[in-house]
N, C-alpha and C. Protein backbone atom coordinates (compact mmCIF):
# COMPACT_ATOMS: atom_id res chain seq x y z
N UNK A 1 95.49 158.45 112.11
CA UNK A 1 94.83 157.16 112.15
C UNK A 1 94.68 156.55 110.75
N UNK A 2 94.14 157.44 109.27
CA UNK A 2 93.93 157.26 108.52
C UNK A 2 95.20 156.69 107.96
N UNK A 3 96.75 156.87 108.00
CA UNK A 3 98.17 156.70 107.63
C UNK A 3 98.19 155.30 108.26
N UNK A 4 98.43 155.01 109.35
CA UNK A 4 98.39 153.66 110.35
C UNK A 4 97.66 152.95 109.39
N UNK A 5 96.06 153.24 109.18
CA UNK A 5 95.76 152.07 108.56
C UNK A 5 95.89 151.80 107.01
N UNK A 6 96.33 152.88 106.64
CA UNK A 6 97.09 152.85 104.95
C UNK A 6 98.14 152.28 104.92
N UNK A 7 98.93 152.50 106.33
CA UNK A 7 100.26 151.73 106.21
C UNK A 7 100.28 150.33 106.31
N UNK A 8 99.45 149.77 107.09
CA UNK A 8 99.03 148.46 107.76
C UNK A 8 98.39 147.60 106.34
N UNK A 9 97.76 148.28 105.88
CA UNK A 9 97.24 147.92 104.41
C UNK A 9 98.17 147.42 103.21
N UNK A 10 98.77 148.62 103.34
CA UNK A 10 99.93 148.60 102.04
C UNK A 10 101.06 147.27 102.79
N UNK A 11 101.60 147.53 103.61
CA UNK A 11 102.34 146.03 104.37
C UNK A 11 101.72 144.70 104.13
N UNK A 12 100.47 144.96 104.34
CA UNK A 12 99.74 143.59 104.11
C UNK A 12 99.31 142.99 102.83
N UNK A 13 99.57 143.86 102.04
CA UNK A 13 99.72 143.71 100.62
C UNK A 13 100.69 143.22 100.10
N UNK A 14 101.83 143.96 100.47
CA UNK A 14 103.13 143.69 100.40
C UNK A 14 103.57 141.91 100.42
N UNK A 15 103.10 141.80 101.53
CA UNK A 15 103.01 140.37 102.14
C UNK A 15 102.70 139.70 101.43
N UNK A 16 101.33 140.18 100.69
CA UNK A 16 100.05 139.02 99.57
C UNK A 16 101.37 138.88 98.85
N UNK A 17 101.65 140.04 97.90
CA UNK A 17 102.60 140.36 96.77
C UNK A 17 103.77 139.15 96.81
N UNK A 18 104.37 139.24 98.38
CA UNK A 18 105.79 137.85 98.44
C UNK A 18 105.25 136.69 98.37
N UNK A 19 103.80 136.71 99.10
CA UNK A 19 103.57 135.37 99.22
C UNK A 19 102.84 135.03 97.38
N UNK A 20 102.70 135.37 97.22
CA UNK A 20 102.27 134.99 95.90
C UNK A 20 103.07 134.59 94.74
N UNK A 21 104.39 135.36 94.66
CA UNK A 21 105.52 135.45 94.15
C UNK A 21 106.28 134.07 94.38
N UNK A 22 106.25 133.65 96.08
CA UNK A 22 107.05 132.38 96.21
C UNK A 22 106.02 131.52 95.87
N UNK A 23 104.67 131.15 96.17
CA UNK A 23 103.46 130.13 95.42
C UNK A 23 103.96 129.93 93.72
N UNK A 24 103.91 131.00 93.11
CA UNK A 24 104.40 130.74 91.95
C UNK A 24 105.33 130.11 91.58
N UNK A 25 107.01 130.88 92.36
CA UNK A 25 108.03 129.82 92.27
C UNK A 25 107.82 128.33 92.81
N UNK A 26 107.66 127.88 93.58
CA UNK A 26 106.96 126.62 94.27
C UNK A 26 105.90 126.02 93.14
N UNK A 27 105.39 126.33 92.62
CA UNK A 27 104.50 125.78 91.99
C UNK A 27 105.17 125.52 90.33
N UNK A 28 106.00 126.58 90.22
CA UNK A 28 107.15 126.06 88.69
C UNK A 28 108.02 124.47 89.11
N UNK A 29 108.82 124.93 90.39
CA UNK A 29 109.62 123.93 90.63
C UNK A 29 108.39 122.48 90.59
N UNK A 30 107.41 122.24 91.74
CA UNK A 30 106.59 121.38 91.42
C UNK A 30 106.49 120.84 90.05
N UNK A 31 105.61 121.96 88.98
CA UNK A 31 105.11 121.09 87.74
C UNK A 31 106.91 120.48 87.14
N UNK A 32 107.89 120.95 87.10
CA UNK A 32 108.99 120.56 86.93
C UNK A 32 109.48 119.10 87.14
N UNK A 33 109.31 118.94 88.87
CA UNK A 33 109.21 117.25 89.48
C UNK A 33 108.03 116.87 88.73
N UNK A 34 106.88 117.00 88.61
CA UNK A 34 105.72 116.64 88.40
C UNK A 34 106.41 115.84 86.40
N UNK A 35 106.64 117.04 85.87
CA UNK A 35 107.09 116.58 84.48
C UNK A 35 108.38 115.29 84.50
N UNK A 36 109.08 115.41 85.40
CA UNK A 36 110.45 114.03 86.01
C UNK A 36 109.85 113.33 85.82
N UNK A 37 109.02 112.96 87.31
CA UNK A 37 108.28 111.95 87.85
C UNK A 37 107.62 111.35 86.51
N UNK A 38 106.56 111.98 85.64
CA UNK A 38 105.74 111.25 84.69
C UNK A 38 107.14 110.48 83.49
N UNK A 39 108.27 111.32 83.70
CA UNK A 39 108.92 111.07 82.75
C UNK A 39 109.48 109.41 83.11
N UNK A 40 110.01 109.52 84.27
CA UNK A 40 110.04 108.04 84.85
C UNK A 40 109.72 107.54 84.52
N UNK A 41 108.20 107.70 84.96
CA UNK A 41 107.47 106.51 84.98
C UNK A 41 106.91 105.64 83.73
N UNK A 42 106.66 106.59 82.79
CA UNK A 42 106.87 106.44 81.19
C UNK A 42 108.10 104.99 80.86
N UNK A 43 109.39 105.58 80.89
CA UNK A 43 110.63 105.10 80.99
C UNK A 43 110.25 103.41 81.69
N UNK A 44 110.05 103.61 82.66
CA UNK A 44 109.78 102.48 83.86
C UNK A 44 108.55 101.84 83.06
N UNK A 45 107.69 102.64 82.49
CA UNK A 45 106.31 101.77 82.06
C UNK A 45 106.94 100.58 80.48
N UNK A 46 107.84 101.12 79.80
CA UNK A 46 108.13 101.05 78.58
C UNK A 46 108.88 99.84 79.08
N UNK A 47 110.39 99.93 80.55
CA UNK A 47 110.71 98.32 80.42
C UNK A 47 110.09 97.61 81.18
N UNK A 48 109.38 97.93 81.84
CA UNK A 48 107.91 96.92 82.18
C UNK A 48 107.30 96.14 80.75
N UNK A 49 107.11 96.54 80.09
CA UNK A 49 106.44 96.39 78.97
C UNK A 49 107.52 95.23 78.17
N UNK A 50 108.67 95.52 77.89
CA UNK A 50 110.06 94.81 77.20
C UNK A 50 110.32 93.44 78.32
N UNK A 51 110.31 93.41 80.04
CA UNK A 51 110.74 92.59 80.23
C UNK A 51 109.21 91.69 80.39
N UNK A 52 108.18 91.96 80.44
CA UNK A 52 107.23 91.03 80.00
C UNK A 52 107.52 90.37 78.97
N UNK A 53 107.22 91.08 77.80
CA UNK A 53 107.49 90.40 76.62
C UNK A 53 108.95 89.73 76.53
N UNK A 54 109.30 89.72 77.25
CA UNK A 54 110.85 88.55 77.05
C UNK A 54 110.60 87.67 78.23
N UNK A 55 109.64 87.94 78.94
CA UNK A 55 109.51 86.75 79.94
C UNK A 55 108.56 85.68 79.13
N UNK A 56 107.70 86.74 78.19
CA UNK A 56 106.62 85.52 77.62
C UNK A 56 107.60 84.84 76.54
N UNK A 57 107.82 85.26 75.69
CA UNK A 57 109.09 84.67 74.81
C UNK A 57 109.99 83.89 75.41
N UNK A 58 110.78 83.65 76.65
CA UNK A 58 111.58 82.62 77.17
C UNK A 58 110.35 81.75 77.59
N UNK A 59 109.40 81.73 78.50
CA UNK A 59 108.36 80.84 78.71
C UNK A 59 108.33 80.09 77.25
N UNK A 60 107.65 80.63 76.54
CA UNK A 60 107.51 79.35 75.14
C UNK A 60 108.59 78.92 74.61
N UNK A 61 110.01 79.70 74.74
CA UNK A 61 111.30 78.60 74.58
C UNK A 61 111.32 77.57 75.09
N UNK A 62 111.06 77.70 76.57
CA UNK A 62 111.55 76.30 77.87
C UNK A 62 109.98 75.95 77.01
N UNK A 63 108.88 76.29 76.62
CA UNK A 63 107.99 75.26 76.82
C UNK A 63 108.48 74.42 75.48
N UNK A 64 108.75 74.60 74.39
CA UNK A 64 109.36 74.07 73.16
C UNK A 64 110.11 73.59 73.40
N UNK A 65 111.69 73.72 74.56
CA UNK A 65 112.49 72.38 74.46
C UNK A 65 111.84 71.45 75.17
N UNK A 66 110.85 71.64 76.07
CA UNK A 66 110.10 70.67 77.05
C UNK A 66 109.33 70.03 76.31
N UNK A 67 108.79 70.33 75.33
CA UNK A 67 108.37 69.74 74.27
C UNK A 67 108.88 68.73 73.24
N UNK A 68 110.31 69.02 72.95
CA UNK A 68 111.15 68.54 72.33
C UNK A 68 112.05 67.29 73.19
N UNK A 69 112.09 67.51 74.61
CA UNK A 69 112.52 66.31 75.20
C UNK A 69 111.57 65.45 75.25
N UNK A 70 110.15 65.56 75.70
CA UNK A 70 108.77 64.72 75.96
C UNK A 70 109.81 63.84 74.58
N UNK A 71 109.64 64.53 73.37
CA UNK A 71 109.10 63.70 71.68
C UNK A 71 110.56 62.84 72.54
N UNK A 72 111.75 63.02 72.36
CA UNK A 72 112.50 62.54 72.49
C UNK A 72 112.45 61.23 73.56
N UNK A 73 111.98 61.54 74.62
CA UNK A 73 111.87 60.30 75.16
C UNK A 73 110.86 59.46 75.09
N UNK A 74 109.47 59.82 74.60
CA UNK A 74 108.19 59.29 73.88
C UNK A 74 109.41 58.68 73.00
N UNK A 75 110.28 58.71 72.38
CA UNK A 75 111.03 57.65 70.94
C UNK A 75 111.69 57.10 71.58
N UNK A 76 112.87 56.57 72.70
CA UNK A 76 113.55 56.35 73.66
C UNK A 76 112.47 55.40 73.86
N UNK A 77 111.38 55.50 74.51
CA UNK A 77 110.53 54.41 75.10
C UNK A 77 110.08 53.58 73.84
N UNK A 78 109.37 54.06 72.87
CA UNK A 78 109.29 53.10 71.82
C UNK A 78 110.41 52.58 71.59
N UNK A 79 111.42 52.76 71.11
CA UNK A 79 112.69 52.08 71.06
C UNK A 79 112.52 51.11 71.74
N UNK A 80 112.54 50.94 73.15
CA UNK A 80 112.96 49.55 74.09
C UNK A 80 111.89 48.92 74.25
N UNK A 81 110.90 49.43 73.90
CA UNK A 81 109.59 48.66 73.77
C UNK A 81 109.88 47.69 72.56
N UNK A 82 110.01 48.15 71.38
CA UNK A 82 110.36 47.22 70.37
C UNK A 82 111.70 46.82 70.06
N UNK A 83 112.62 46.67 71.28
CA UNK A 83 113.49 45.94 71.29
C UNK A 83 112.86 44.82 72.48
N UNK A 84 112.29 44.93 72.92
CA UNK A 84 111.87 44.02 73.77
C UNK A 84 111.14 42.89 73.66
């Protein structure tokens, strides 16, 4: 009786022993994706960051030639005003 349950013991140990062994592997591979993933997103955060700043930079281009046509036709209208 005493063997049975030494044996039953030691098996069930055995068991802890694999299962613990694959948790570990599983848990390398994880922090692994885990290290990708942040790496991405880093990557992804950085041209997030670049195509803002070139969206704000073309915005004040178009707003400067929009600016530059206004003057232009603000002079266009004086013009025919004082040809008139």
């Amino acid at each position: 009786m005493a063997l049975e349950r030494l044996d039953a013991l030691e098996t069930r140990i055995r068991d802890l022993v694999k299962l613990v062994q694959d948790l570990k592997r599983k848990n390398v591979t994880l922090e692994d994706e885990l290290k990708a993933a942040r790496q991405r997103i880093a990557t992804q955060e950085d041209l997030n960051l670049r195509w803002e700043q070139e969206r704000v930079d073309i915005k004040e281009r178009i707003e400067k030639v929009m600016g530059e046509i206004e003057l232009l036709e603000c002079l266009e209208d004086t013009k025919e005003v004082a040809l008139d």
